[in-house]
PDB file of N, CA and C in Angstrom:
ATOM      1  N   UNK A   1      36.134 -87.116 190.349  1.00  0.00           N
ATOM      2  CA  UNK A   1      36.023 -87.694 191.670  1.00  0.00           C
ATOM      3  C   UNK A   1      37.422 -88.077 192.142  1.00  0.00           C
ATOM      4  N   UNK A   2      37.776 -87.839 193.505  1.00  0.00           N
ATOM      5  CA  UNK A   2      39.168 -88.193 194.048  1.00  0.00           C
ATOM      6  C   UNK A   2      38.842 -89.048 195.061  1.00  0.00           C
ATOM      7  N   UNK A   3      39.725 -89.952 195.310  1.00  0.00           N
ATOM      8  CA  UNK A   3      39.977 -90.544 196.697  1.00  0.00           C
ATOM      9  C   UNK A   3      40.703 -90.125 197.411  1.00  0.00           C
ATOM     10  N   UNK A   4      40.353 -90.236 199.128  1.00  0.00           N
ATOM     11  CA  UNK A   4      40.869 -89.551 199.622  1.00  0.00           C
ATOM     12  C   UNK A   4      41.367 -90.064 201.075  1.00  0.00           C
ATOM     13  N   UNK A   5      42.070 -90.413 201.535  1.00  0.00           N
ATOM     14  CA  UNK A   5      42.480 -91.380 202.685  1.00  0.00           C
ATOM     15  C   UNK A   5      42.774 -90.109 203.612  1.00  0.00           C
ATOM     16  N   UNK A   6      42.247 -90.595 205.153  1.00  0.00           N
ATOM     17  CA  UNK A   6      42.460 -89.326 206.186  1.00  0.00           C
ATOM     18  C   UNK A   6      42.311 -90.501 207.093  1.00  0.00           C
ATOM     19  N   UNK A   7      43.348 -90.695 208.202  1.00  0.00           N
ATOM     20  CA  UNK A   7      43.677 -91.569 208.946  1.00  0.00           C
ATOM     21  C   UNK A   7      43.697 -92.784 208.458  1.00  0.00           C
ATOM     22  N   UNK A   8      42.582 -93.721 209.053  1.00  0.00           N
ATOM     23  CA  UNK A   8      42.033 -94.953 208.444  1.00  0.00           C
ATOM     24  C   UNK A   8      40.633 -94.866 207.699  1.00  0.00           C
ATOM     25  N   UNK A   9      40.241 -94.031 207.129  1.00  0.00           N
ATOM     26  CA  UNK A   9      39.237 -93.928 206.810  1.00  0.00           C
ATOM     27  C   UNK A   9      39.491 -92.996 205.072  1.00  0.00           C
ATOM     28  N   UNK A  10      38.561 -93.930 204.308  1.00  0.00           N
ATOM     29  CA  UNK A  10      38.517 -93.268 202.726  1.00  0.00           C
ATOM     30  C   UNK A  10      37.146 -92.885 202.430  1.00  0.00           C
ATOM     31  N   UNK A  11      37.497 -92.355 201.326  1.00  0.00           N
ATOM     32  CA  UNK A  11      36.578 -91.255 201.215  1.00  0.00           C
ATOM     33  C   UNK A  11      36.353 -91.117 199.813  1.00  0.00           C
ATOM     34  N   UNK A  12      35.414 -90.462 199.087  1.00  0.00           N
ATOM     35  CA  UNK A  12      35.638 -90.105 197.457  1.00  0.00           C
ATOM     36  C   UNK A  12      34.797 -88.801 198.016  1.00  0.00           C
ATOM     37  N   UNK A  13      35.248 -87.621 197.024  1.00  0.00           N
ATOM     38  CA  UNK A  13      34.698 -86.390 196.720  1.00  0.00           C
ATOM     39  C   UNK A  13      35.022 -85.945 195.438  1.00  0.00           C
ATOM     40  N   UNK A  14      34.400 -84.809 195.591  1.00  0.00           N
ATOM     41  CA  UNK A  14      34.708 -84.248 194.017  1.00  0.00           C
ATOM     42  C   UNK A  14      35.797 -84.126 193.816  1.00  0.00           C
ATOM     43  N   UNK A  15      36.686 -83.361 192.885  1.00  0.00           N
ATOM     44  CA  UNK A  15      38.054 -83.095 192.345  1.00  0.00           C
ATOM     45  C   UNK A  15      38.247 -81.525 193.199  1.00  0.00           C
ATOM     46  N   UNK A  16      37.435 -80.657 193.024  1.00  0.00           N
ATOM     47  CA  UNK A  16      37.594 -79.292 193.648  1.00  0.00           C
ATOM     48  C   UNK A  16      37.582 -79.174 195.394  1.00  0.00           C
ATOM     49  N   UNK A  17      36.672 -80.347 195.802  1.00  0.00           N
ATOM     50  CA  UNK A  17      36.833 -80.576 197.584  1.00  0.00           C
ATOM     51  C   UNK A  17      38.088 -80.815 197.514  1.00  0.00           C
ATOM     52  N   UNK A  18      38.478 -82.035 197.132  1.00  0.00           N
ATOM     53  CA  UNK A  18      39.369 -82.834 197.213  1.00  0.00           C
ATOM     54  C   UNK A  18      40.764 -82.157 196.891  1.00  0.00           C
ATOM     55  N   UNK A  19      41.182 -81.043 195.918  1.00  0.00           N
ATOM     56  CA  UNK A  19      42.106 -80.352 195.863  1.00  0.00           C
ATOM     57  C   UNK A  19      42.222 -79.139 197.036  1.00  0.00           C
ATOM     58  N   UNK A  20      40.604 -78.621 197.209  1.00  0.00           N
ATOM     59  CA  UNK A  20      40.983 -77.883 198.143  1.00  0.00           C
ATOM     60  C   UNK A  20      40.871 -77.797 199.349  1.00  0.00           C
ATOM     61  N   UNK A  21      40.943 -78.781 199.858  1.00  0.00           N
ATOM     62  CA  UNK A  21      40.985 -79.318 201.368  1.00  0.00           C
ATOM     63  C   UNK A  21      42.659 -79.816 201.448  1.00  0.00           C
ATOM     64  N   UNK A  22      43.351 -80.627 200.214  1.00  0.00           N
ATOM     65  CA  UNK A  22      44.245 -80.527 200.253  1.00  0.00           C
ATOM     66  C   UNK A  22      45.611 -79.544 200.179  1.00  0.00           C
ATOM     67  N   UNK A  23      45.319 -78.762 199.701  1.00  0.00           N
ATOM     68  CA  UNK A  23      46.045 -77.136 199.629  1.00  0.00           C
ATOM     69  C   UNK A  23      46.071 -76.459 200.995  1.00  0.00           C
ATOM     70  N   UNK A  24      44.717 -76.415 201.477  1.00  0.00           N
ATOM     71  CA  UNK A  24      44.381 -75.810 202.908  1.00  0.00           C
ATOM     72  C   UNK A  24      44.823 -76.497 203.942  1.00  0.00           C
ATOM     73  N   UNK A  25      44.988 -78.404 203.928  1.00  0.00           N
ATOM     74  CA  UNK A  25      46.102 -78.605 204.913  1.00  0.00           C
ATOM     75  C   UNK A  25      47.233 -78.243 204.511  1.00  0.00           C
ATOM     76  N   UNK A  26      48.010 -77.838 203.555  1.00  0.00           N
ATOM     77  CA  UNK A  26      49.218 -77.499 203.349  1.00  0.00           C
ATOM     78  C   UNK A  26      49.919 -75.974 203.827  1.00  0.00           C
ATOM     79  N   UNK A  27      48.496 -75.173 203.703  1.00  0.00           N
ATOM     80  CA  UNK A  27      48.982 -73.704 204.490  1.00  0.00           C
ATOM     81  C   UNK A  27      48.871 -74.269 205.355  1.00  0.00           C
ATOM     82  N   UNK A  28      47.871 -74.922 206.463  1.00  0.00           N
ATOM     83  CA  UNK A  28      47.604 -75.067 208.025  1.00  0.00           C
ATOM     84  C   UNK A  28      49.247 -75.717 208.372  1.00  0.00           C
ATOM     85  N   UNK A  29      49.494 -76.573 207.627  1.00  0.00           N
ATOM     86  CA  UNK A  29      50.832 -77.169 208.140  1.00  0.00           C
ATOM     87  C   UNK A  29      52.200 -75.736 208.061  1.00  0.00           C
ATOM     88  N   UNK A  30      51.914 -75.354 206.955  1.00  0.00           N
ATOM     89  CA  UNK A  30      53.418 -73.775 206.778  1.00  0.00           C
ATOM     90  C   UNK A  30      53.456 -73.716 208.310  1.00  0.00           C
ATOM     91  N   UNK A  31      51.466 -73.047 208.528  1.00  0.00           N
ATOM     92  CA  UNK A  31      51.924 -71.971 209.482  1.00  0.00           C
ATOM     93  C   UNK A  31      51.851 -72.437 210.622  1.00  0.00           C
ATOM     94  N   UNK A  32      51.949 -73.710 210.851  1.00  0.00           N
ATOM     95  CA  UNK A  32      51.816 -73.840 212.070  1.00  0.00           C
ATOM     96  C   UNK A  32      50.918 -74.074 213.097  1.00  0.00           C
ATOM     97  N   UNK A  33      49.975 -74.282 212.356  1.00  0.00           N
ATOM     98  CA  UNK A  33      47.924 -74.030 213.145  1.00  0.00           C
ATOM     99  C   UNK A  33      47.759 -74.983 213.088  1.00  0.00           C
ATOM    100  N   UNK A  34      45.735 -74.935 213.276  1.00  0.00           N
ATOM    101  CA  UNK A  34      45.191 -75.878 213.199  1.00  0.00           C
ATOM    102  C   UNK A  34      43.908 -75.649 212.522  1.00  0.00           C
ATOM    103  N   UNK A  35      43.389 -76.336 211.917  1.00  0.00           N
ATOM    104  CA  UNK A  35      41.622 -75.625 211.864  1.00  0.00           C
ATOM    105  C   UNK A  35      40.684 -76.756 211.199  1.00  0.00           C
ATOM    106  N   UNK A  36      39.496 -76.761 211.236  1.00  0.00           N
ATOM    107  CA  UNK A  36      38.729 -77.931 210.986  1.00  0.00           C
ATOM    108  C   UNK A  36      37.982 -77.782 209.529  1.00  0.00           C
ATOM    109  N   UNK A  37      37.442 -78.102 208.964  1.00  0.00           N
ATOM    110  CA  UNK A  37      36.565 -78.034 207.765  1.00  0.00           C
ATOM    111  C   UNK A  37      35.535 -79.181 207.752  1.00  0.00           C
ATOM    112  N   UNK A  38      34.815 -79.574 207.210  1.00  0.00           N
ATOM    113  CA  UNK A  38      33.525 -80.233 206.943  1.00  0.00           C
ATOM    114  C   UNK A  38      33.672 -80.068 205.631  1.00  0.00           C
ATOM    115  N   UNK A  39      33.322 -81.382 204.953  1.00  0.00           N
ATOM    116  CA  UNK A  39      32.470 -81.916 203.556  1.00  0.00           C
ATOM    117  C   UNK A  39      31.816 -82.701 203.382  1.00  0.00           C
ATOM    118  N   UNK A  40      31.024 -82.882 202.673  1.00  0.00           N
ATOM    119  CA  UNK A  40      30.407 -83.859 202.012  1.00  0.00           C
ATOM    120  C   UNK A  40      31.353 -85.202 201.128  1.00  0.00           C
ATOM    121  N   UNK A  41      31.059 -86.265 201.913  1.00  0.00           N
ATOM    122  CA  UNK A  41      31.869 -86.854 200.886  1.00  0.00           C
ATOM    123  C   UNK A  41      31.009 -88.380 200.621  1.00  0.00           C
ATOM    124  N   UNK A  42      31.470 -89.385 199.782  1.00  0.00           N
ATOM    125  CA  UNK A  42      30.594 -90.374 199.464  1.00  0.00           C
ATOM    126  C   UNK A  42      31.816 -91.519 200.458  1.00  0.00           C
ATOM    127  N   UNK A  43      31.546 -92.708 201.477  1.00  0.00           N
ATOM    128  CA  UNK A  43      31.727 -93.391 202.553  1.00  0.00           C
ATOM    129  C   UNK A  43      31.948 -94.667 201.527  1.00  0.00           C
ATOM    130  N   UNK A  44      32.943 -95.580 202.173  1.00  0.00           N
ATOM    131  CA  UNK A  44      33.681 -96.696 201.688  1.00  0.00           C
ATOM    132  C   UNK A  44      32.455 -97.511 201.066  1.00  0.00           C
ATOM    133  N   UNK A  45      30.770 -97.154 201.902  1.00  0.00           N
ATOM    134  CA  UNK A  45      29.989 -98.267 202.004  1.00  0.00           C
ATOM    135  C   UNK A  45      28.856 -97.846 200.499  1.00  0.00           C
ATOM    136  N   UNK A  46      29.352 -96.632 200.080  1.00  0.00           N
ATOM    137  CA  UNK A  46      28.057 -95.577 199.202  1.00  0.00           C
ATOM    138  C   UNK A  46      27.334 -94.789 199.528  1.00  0.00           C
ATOM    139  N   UNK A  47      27.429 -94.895 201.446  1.00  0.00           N
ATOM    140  CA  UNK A  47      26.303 -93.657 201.577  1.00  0.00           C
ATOM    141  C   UNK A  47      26.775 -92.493 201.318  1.00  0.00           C
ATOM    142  N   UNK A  48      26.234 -91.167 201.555  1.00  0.00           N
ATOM    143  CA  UNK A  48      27.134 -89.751 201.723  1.00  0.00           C
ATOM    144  C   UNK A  48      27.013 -89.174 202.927  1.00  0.00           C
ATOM    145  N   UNK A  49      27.764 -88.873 203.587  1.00  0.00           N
ATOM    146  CA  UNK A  49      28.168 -88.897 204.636  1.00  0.00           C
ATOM    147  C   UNK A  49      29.162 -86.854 204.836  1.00  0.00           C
ATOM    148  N   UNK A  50      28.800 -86.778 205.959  1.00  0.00           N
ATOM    149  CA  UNK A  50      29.136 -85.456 206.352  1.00  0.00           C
ATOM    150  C   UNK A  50      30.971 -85.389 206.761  1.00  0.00           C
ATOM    151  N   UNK A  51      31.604 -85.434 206.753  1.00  0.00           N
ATOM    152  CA  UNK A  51      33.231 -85.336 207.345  1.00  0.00           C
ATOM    153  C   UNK A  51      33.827 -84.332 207.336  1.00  0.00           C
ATOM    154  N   UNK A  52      34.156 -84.194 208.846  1.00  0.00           N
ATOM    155  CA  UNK A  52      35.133 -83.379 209.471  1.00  0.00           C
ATOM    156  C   UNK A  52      36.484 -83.467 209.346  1.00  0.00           C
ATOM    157  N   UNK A  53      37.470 -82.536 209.011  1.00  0.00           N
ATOM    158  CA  UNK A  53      38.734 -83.339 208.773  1.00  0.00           C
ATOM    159  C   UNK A  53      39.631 -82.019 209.802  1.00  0.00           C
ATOM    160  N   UNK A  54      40.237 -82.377 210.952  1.00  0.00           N
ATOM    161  CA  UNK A  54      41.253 -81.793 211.462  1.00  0.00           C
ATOM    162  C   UNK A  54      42.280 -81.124 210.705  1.00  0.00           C
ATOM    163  N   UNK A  55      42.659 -80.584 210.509  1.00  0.00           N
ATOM    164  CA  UNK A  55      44.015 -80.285 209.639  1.00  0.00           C
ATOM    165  C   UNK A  55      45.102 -79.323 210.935  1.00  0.00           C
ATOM    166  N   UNK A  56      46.237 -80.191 210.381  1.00  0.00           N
ATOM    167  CA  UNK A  56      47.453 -79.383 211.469  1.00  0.00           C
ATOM    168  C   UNK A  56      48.287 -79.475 210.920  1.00  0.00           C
ATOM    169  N   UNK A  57      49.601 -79.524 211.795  1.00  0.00           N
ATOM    170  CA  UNK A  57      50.592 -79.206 211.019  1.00  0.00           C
ATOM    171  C   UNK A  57      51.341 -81.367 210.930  1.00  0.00           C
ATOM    172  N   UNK A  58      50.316 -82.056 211.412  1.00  0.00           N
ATOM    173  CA  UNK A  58      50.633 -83.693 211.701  1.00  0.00           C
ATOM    174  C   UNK A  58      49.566 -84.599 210.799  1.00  0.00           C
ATOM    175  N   UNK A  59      49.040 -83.348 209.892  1.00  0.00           N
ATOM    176  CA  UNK A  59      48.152 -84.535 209.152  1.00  0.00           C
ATOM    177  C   UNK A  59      48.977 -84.874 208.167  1.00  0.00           C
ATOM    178  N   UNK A  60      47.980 -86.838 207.793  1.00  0.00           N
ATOM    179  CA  UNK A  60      48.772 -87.487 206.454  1.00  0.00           C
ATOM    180  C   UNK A  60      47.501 -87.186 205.902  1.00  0.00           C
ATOM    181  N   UNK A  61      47.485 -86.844 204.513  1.00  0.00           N
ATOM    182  CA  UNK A  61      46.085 -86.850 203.556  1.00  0.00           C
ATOM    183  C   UNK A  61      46.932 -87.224 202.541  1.00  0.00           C
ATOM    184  N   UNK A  62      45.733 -88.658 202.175  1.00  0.00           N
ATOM    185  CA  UNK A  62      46.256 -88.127 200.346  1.00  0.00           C
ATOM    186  C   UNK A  62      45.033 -88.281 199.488  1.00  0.00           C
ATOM    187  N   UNK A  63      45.511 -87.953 198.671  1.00  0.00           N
ATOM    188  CA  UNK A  63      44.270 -87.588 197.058  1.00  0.00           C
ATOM    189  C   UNK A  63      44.624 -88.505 196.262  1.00  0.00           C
ATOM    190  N   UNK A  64      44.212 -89.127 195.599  1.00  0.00           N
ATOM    191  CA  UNK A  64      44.307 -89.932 194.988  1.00  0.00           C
ATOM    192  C   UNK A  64      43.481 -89.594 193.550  1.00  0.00           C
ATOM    193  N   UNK A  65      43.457 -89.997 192.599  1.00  0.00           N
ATOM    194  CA  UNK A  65      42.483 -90.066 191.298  1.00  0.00           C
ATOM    195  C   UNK A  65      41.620 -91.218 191.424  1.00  0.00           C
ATOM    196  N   UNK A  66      40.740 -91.247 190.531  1.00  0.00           N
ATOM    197  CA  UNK A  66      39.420 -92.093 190.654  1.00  0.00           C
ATOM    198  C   UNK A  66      39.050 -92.241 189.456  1.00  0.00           C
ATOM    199  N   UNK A  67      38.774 -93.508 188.905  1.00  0.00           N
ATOM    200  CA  UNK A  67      37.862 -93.723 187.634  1.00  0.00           C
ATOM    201  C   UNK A  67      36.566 -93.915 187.974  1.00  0.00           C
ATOM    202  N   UNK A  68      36.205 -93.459 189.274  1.00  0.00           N
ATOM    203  CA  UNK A  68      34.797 -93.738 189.784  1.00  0.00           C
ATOM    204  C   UNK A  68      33.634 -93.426 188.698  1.00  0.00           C
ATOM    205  N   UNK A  69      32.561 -93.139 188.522  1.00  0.00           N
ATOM    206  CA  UNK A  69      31.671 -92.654 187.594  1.00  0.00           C
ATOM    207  C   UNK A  69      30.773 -92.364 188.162  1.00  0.00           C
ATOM    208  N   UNK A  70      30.562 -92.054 189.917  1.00  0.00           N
ATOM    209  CA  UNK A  70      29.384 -91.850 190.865  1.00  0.00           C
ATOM    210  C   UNK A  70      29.448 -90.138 191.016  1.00  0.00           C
ATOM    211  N   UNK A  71      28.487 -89.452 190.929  1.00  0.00           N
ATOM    212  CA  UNK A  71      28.311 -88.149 191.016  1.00  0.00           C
ATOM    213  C   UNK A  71      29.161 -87.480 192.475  1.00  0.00           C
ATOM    214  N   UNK A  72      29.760 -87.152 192.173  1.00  0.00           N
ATOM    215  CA  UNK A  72      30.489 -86.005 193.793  1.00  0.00           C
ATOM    216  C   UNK A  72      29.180 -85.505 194.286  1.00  0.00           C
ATOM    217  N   UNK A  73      29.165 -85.721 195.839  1.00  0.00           N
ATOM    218  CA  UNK A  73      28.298 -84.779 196.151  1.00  0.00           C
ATOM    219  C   UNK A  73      28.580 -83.234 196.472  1.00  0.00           C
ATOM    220  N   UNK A  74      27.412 -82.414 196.704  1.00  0.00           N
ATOM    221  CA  UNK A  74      27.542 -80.760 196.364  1.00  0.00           C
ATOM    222  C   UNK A  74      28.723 -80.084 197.376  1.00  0.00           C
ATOM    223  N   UNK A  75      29.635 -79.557 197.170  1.00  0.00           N
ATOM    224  CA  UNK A  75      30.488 -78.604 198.589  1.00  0.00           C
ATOM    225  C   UNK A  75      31.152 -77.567 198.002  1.00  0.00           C
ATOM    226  N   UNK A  76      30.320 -76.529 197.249  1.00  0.00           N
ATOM    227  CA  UNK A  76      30.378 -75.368 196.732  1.00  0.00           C
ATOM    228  C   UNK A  76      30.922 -74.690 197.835  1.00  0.00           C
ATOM    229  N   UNK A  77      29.341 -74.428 198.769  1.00  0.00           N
ATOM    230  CA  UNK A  77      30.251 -73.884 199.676  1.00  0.00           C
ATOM    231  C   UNK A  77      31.429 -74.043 200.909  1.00  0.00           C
ATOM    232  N   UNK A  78      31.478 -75.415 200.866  1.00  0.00           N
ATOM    233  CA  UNK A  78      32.744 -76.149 201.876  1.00  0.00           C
ATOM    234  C   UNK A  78      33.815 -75.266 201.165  1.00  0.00           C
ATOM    235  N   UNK A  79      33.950 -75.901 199.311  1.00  0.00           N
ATOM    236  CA  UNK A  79      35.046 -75.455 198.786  1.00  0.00           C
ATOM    237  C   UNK A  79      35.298 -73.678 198.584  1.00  0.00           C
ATOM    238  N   UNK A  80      34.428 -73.066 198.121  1.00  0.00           N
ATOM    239  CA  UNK A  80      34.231 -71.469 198.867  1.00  0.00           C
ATOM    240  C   UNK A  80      35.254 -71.219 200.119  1.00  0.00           C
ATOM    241  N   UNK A  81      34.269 -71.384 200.947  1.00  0.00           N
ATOM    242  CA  UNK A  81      35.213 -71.245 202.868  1.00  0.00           C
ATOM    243  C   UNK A  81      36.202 -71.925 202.684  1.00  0.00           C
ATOM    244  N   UNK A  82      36.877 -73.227 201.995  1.00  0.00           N
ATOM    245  CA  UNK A  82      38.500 -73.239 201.795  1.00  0.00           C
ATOM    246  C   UNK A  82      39.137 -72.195 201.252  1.00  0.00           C
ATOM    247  N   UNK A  83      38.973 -72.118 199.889  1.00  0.00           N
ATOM    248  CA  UNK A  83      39.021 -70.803 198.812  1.00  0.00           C
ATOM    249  C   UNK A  83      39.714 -69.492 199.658  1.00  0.00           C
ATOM    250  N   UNK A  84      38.205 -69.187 200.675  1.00  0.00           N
ATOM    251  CA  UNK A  84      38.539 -67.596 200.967  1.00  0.00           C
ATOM    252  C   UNK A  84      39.161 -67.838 201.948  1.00  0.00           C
ATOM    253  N   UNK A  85      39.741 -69.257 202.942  1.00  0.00           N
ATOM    254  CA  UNK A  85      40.468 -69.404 204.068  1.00  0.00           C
ATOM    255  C   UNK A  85      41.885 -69.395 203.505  1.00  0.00           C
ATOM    256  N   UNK A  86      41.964 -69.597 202.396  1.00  0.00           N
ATOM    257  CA  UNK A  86      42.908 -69.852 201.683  1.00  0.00           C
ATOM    258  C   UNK A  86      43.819 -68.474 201.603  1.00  0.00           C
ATOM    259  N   UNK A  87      42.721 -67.909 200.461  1.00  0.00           N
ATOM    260  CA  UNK A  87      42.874 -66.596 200.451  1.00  0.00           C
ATOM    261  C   UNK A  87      43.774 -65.919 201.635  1.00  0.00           C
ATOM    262  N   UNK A  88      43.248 -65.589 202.707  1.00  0.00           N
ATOM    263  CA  UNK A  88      43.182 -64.831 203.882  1.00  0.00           C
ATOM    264  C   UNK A  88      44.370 -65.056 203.794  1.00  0.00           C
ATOM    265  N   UNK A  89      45.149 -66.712 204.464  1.00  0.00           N
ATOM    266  CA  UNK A  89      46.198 -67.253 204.930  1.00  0.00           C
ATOM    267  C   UNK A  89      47.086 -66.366 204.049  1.00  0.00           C
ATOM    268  N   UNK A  90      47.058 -66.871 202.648  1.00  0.00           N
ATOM    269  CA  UNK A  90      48.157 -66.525 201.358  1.00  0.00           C
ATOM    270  C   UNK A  90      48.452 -65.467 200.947  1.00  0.00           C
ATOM    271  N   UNK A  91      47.210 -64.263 201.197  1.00  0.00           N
ATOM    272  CA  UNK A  91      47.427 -63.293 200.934  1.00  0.00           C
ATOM    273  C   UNK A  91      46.621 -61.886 201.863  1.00  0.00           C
ATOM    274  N   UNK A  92      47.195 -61.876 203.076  1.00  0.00           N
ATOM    275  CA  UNK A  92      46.173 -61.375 204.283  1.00  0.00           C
ATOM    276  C   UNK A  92      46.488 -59.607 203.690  1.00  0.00           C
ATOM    277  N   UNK A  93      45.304 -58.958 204.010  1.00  0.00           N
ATOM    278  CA  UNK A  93      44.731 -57.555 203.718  1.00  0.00           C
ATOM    279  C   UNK A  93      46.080 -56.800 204.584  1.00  0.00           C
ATOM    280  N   UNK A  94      46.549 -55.695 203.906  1.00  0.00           N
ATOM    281  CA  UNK A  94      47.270 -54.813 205.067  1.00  0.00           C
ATOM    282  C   UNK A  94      46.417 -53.625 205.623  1.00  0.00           C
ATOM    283  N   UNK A  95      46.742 -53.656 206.750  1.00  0.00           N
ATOM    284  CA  UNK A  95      46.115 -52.106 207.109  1.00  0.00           C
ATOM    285  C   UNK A  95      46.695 -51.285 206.048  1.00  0.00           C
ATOM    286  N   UNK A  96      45.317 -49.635 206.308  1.00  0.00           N
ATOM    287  CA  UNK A  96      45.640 -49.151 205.424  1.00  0.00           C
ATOM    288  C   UNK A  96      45.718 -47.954 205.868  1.00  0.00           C
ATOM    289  N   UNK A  97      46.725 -46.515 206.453  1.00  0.00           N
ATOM    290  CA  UNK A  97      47.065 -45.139 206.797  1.00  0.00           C
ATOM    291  C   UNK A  97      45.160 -44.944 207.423  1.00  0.00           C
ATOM    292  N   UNK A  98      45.557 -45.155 208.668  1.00  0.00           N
ATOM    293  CA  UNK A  98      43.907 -43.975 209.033  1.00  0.00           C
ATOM    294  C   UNK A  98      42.989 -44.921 209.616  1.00  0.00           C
ATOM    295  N   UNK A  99      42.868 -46.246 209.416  1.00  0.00           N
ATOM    296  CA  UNK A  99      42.506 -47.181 209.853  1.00  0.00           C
ATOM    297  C   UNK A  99      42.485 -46.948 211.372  1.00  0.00           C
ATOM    298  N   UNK A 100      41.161 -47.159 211.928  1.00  0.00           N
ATOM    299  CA  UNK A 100      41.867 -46.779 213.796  1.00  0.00           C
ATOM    300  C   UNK A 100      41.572 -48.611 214.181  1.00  0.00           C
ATOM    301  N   UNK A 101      42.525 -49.093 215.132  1.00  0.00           N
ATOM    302  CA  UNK A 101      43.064 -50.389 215.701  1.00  0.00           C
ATOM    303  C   UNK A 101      43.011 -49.671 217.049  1.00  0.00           C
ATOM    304  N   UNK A 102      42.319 -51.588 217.840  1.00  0.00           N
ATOM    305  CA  UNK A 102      43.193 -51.238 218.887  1.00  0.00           C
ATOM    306  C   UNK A 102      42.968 -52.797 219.530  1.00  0.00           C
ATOM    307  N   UNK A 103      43.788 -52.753 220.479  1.00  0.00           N
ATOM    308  CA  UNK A 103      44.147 -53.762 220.897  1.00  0.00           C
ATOM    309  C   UNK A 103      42.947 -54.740 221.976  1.00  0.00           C
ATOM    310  N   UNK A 104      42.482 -55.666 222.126  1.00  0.00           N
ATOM    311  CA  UNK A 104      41.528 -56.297 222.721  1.00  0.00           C
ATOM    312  C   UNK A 104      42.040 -57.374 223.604  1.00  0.00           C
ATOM    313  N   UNK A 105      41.530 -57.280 224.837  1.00  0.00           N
ATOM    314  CA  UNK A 105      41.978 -58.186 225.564  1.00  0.00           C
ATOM    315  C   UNK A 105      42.551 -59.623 225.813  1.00  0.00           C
ATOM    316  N   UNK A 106      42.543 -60.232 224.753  1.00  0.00           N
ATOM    317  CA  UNK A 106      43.210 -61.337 224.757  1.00  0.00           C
ATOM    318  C   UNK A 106      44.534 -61.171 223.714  1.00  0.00           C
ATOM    319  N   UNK A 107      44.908 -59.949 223.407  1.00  0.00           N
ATOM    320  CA  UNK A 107      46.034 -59.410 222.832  1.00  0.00           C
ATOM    321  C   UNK A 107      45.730 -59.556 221.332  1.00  0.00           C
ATOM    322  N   UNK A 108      45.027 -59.358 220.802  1.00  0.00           N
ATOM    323  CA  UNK A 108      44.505 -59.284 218.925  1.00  0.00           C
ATOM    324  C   UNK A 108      44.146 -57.952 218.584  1.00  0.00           C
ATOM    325  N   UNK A 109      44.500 -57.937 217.810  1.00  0.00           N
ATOM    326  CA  UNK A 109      44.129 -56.465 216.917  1.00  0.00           C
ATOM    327  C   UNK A 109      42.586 -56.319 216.566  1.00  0.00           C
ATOM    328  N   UNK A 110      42.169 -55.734 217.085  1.00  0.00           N
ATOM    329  CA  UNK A 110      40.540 -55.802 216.461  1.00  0.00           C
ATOM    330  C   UNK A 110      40.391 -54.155 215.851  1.00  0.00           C
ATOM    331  N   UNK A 111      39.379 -54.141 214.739  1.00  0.00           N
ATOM    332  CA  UNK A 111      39.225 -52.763 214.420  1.00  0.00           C
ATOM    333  C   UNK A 111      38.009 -52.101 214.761  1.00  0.00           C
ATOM    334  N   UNK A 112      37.895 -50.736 215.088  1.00  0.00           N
ATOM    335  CA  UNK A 112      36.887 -50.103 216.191  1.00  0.00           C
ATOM    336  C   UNK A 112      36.283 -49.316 215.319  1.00  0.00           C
TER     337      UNK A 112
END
């Protein structure tokens, strides 16, 4: 279990949310973005509680360790969709010879 401070507000989650929500603000900050995530986390008061966390390139987060002994609640797949957001960021797919692209109106590469 980690603690986890995001503005004024703490938090405990598991060790695997909690690392990888922290990693994923750290690409969002490289590159310059922004993007949101959702977890599950357990609330200053004990309930469990749903949280949204902004991430940019202006967030403070920290992680902290915990001798807590209260069960993390479940964010397999929160931590997953960090994982493969992760992924993407760190190590994005190249096109590959033959591939047909083309360009879409708000100027992005989309594939046809």
């Amino acid at each position: 279990m980690k603690h986890v401070s995001f503005g004024d507000k703490s938090l405990f989650m598991g060790d695997d949310a909690a690392e990888a929500l922290l990693e994923y603000a750290r690409l969002i900050s490289e590159a310059a973005t922004a993007d949101s995530v959702t977890v599950s986390c357990i609330s200053h008061d004990g309930n469990t509680v749903e949280a949204s966390f902004l991430l940019n390139a202006n967030t403070v987060l920290i992680v902290e360790t915990t001798n807590s002994e209260l069960d993390p609640p479940d964010n397999a797949e929160a931590v997953q969709e960090m994982r493969d957001r992760i992924n993407a960021m760190s190590r994005p797919v190249n096109a590959q010879p033959g591939e047909p692209w083309m360009w879409s109106d708000d100027g992005v590469a989309d594939m046809v």
